[in-house]
Protein backbone atom coordinates (compact mmCIF):
# COMPACT_ATOMS: atom_id res chain seq x y z
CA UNK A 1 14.38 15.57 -11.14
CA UNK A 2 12.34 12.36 -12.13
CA UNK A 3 14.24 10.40 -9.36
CA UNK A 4 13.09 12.77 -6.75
CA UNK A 5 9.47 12.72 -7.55
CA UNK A 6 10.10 8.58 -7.67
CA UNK A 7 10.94 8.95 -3.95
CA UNK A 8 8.22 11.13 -3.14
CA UNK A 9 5.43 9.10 -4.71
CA UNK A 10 7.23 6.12 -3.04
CA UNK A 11 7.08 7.67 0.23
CA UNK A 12 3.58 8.80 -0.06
CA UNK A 13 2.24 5.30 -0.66
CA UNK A 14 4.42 4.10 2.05
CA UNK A 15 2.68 6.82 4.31
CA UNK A 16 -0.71 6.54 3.10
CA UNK A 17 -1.16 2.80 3.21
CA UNK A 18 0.74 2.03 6.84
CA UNK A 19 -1.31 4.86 8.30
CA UNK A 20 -4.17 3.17 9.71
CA UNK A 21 -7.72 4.52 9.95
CA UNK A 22 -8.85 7.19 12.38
CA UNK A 23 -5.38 7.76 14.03
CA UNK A 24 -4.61 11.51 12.48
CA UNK A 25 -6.31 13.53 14.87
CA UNK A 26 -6.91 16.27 12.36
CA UNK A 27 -7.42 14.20 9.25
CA UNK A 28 -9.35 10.66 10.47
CA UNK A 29 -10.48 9.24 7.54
CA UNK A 30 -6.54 10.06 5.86
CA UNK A 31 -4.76 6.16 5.58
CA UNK A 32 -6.11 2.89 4.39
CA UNK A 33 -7.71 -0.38 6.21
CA UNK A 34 -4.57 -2.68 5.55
CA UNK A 35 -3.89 -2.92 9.27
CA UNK A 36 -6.94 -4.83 9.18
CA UNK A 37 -4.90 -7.88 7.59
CA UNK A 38 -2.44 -8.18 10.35
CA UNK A 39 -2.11 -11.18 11.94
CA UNK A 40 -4.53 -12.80 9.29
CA UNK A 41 -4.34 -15.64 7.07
CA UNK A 42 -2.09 -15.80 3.91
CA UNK A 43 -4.62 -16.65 1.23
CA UNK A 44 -6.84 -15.61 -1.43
CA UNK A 45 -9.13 -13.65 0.39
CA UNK A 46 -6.22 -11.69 2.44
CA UNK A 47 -4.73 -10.86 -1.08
CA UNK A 48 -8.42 -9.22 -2.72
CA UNK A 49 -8.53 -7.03 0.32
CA UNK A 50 -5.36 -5.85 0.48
CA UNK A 51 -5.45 -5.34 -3.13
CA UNK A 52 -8.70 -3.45 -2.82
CA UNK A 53 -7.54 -1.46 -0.03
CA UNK A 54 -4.63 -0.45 -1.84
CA UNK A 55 -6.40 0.70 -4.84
CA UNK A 56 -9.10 2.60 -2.59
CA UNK A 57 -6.27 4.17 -0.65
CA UNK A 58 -3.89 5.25 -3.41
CA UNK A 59 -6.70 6.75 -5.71
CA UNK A 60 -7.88 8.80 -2.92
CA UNK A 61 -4.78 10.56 -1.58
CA UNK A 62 -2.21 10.18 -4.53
CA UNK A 63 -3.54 11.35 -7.28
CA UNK A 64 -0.47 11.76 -9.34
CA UNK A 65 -0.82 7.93 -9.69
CA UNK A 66 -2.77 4.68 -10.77
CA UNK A 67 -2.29 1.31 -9.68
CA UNK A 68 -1.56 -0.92 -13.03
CA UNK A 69 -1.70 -4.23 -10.32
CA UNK A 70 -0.62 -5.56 -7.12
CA UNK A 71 1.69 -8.53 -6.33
CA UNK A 72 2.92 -10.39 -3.11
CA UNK A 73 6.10 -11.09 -2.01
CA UNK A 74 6.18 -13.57 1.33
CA UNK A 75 8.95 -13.82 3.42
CA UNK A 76 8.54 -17.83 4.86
CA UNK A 77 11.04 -16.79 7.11
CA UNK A 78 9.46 -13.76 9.25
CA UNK A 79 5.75 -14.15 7.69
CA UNK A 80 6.14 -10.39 6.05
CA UNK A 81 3.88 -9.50 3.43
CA UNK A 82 5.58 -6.96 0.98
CA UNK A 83 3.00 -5.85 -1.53
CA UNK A 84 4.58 -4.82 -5.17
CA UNK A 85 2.81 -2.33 -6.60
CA UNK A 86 3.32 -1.51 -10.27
CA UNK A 87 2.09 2.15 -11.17
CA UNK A 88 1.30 2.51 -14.51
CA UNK A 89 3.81 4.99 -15.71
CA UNK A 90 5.99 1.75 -15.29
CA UNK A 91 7.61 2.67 -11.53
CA UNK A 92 7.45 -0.38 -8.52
CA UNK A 93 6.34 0.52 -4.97
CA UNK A 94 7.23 -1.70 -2.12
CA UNK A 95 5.54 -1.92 0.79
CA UNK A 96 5.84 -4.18 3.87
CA UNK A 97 2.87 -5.05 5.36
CA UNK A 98 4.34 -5.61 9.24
C-alpha cells in the first residue's frame, strides 16, 4: 500500500511541474512556470527559480506533501537538469527538467 501512494505522489509532481502554464484548456492556471528555465543558463539564479517554482507548484496542487529541499543533478553530457526533491516524510522525487 505505501509503495503505491509513493508512485502516485511521484507521478503527480512529475505531472504538475512538466505541465506548463495555461495549456489545460479547462484548468489554465493547473502546472508550474519551470518551462520558463529551458534553454537558460545553469547558475545560481536558474536554481532559486526553479526551486521557487517547485515549492509554489507542489504546495498548490499536492497537498498530501511538503518540500523538505531541492537539489540538482546535471548531466554534462546532454545538459539535463534533474531536480531531487526530498519530501519531508523522507521519500525522493526526480524530475527531469527537458
Amino acid at each position: 500500500m505505501i509503495r503505491v501512494y509513493a508512485v502516485s505522489i511521484g507521478k503527480s509532481i512529475n505531472r504538475i511541474l512538466k505541465t506548463p502554464l495555461v495549456t489545460r484548456a479547462m484548468r489554465p492556471e493547473f502546472g508550474s512556470r519551470l518551462y520558463e528555465l529551458r534553454d537558460r543558463e545553469f547558475n545560481d539564479e536558474y536554481k532559486l527559480l526553479a526551486t521557487r517554482y517547485t515549492y509554489e507548484a507542489i504546495k498548490k496542487y499536492e497537498p498530501r506533501v511538503k518540500v523538505e529541499k531541492v537539489n540538482f543533478k546535471l548531466d554534462p553530457v546532454s545538459g539535463v537538469v534533474t531536480l531531487v526533491i526530498t519530501l519531508t516524510n523522507g521519500e525522493i522525487v526526480e524530475v527531469k527538467n527537458d
